[in-house]
N, C-alpha and C. Protein backbone atom coordinates (compact mmCIF):
# COMPACT_ATOMS: atom_id res chain seq x y z
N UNK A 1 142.26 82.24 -9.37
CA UNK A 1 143.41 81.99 -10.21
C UNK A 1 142.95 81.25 -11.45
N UNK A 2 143.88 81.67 -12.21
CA UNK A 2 142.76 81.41 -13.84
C UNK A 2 143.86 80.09 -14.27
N UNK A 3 143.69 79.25 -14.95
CA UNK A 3 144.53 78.37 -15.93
C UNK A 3 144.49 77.91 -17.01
N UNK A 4 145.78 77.65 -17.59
CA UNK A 4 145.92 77.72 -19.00
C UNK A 4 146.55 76.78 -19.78
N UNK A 5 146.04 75.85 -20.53
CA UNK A 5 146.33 74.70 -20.85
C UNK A 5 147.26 74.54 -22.65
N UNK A 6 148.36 74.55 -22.71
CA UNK A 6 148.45 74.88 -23.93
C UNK A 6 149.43 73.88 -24.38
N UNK A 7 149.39 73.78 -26.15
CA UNK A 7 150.39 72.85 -26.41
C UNK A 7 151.07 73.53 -27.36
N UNK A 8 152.99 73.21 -26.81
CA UNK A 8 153.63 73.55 -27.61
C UNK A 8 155.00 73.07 -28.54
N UNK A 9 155.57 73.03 -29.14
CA UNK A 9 156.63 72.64 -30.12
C UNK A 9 157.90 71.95 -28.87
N UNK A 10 157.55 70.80 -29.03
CA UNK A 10 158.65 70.11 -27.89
C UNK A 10 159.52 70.67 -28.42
N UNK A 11 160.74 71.12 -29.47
CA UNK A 11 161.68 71.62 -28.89
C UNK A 11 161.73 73.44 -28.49
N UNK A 12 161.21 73.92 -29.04
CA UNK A 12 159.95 75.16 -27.98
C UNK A 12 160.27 75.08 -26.24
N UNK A 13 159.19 73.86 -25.95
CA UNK A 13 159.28 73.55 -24.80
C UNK A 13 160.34 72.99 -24.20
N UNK A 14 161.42 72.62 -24.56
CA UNK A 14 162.86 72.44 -24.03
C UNK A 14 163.63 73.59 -23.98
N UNK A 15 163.73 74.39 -24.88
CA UNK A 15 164.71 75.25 -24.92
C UNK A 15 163.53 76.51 -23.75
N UNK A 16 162.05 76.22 -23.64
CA UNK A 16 161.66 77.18 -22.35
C UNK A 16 162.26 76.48 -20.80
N UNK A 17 162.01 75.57 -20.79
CA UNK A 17 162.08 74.63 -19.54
C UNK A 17 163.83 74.65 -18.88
N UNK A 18 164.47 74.84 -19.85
CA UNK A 18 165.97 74.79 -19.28
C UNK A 18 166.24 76.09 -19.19
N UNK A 19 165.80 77.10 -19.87
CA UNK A 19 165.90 78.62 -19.61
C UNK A 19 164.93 79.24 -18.00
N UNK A 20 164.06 78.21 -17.81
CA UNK A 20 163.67 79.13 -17.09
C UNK A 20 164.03 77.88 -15.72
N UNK A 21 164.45 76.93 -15.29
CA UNK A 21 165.33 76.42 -14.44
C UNK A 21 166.80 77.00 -14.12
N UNK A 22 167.36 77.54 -15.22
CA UNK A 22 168.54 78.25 -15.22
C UNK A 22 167.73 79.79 -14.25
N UNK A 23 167.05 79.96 -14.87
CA UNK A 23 166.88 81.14 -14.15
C UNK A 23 165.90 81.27 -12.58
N UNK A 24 165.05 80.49 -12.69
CA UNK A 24 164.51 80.12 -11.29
C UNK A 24 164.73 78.96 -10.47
N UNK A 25 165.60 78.07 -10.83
CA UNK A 25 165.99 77.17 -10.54
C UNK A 25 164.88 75.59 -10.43
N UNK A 26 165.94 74.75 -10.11
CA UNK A 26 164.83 73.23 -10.28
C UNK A 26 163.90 73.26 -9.18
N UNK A 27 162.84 73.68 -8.78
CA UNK A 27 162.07 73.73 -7.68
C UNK A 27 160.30 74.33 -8.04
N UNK A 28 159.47 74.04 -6.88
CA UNK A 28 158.17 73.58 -7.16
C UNK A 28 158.42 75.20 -7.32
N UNK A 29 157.01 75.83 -8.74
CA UNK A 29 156.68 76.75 -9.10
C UNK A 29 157.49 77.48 -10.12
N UNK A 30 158.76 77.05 -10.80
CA UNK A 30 159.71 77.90 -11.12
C UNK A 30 159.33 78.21 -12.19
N UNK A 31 158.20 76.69 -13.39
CA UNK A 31 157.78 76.79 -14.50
C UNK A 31 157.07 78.13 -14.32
N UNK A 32 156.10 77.94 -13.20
CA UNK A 32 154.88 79.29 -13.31
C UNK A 32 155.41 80.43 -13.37
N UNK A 33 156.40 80.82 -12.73
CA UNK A 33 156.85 81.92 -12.43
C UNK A 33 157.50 82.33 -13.82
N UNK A 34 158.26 81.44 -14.97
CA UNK A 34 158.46 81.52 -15.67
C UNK A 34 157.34 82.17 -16.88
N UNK A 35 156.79 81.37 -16.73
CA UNK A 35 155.50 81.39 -17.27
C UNK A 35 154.55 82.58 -17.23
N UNK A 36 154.67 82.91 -15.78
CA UNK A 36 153.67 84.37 -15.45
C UNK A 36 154.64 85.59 -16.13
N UNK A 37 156.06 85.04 -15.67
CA UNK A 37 157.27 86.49 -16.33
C UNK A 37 157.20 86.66 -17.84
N UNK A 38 157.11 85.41 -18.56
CA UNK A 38 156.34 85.65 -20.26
C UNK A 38 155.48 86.70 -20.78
N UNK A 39 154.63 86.08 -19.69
CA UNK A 39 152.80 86.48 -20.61
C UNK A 39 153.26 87.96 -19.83
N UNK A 40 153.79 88.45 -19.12
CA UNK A 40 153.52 89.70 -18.63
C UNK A 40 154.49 90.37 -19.66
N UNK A 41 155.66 89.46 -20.10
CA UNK A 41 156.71 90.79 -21.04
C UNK A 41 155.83 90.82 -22.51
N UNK A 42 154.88 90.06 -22.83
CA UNK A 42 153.98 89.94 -23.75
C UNK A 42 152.83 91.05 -23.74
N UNK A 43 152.83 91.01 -22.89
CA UNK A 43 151.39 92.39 -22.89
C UNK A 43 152.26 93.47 -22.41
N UNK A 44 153.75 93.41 -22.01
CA UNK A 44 154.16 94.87 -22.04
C UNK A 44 154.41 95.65 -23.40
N UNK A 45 154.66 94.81 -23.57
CA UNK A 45 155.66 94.29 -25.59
C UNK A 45 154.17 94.87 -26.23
N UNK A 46 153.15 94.30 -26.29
CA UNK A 46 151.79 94.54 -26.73
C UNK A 46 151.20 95.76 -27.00
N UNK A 47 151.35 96.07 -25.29
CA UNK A 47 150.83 97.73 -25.09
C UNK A 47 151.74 98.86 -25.22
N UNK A 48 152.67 98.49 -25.17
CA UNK A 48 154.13 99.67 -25.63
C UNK A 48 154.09 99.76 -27.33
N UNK A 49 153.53 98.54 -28.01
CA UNK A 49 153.52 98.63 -29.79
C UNK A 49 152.39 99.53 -30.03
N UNK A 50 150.81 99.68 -28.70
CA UNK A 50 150.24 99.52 -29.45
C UNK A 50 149.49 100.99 -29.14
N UNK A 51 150.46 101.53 -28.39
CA UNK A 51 150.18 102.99 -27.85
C UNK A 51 150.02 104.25 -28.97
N UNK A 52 148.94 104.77 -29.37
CA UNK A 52 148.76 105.62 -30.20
C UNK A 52 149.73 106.89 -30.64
N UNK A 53 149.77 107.56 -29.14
CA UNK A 53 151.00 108.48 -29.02
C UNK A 53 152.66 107.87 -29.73
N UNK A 54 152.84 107.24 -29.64
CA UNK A 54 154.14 106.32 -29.66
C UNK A 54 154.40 106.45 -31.29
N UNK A 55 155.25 107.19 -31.84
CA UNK A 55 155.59 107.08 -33.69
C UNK A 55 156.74 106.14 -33.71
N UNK A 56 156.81 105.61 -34.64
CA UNK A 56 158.05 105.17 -35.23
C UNK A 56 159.12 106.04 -35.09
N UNK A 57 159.04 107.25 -35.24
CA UNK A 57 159.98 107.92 -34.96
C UNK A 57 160.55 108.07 -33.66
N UNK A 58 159.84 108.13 -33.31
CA UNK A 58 159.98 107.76 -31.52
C UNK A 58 160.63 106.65 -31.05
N UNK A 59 159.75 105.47 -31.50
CA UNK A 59 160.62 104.34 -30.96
C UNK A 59 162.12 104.17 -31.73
N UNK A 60 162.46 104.90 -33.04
CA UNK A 60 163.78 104.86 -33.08
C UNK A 60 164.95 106.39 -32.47
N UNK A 61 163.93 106.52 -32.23
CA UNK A 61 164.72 107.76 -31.32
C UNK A 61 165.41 107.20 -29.91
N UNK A 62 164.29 106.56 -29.31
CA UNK A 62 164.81 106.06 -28.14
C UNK A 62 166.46 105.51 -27.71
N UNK A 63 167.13 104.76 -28.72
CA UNK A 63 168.26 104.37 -28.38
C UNK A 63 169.69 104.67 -29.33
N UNK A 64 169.19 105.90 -29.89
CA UNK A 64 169.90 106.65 -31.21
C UNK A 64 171.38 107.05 -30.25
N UNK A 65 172.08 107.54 -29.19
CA UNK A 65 172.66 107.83 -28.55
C UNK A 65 173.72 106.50 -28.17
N UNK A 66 173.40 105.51 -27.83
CA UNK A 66 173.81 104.04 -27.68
C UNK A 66 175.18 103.74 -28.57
N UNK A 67 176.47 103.31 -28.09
CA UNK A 67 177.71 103.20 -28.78
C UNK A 67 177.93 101.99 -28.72
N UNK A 68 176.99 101.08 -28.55
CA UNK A 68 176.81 99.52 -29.25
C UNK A 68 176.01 99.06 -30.03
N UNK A 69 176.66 97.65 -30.79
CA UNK A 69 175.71 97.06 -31.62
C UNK A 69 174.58 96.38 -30.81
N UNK A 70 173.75 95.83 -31.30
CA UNK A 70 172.15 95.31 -31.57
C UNK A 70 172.78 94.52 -30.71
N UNK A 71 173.57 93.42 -31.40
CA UNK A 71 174.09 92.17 -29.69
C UNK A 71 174.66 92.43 -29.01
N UNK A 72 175.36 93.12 -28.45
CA UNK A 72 175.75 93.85 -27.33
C UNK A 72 174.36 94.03 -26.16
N UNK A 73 173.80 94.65 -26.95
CA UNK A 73 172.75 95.23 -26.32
C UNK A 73 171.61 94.54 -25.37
N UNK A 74 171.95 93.58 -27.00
CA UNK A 74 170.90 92.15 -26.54
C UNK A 74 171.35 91.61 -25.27
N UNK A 75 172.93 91.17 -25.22
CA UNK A 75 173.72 90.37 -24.08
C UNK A 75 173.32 91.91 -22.73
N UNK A 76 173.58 92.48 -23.08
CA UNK A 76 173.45 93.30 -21.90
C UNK A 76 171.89 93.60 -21.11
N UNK A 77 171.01 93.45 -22.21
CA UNK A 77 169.45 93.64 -21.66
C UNK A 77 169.34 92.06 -21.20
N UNK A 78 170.17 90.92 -21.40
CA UNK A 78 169.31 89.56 -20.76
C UNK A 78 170.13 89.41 -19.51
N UNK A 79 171.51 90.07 -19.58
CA UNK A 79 172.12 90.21 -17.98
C UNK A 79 171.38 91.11 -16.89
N UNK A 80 170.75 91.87 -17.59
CA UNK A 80 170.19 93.15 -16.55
C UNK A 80 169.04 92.14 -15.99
N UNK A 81 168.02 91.27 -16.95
CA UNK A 81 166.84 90.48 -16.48
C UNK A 81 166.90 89.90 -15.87
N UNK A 82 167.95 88.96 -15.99
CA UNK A 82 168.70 87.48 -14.85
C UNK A 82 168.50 88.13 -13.80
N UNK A 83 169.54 89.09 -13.93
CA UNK A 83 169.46 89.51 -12.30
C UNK A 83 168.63 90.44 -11.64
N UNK A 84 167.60 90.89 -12.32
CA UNK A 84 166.58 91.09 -11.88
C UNK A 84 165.60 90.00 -11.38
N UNK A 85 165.39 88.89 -11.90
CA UNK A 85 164.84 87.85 -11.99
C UNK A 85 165.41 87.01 -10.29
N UNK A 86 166.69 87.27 -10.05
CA UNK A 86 167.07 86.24 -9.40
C UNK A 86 167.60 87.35 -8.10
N UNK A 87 167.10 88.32 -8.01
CA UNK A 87 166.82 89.07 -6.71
C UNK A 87 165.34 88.96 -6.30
């Protein structure tokens, strides 16, 4: 197991720390888990930008069909996570 020592923008680190207690609750490991669920939507985020095949056209194709706005969408993709998160 590898570790990672980093420093960041106390209020950064508040607004992570109460987001991810809300979501894993106050208990031993919840930071990590938080933490591991990051760095992994980070290298999904990463390798989905950085896929050759993949055009711009493409990635705006993807949600051209969709009969909501941008925040809608937003509120609806962080409800789908929660509760993914908390099954």
């Amino acid at each position: 197991m590898g570790e990672l020592k980093v420093t960041l923008d106390e209020e950064l680190l508040k607004l992570f720390k109460e987001r991810a207690y809300k979501i894993f609750g106050y208990k031993k490991g919840s930071l990590k888990s938080a933490v591991e669920l990051a760095i992994k939507d980070f290298i999904e985020r990463i390798d989905l930008l950085q896929r050759e095949d993949l055009s711009v056209k493409d990635i705006r194709g993807l949600l051209k069909d969709l009969k909501v706005t941008s925040v809608e969408l937003q509120h609806k993709a962080l409800k789908l996570w929660v509760r993914e998160c908390s099954s």
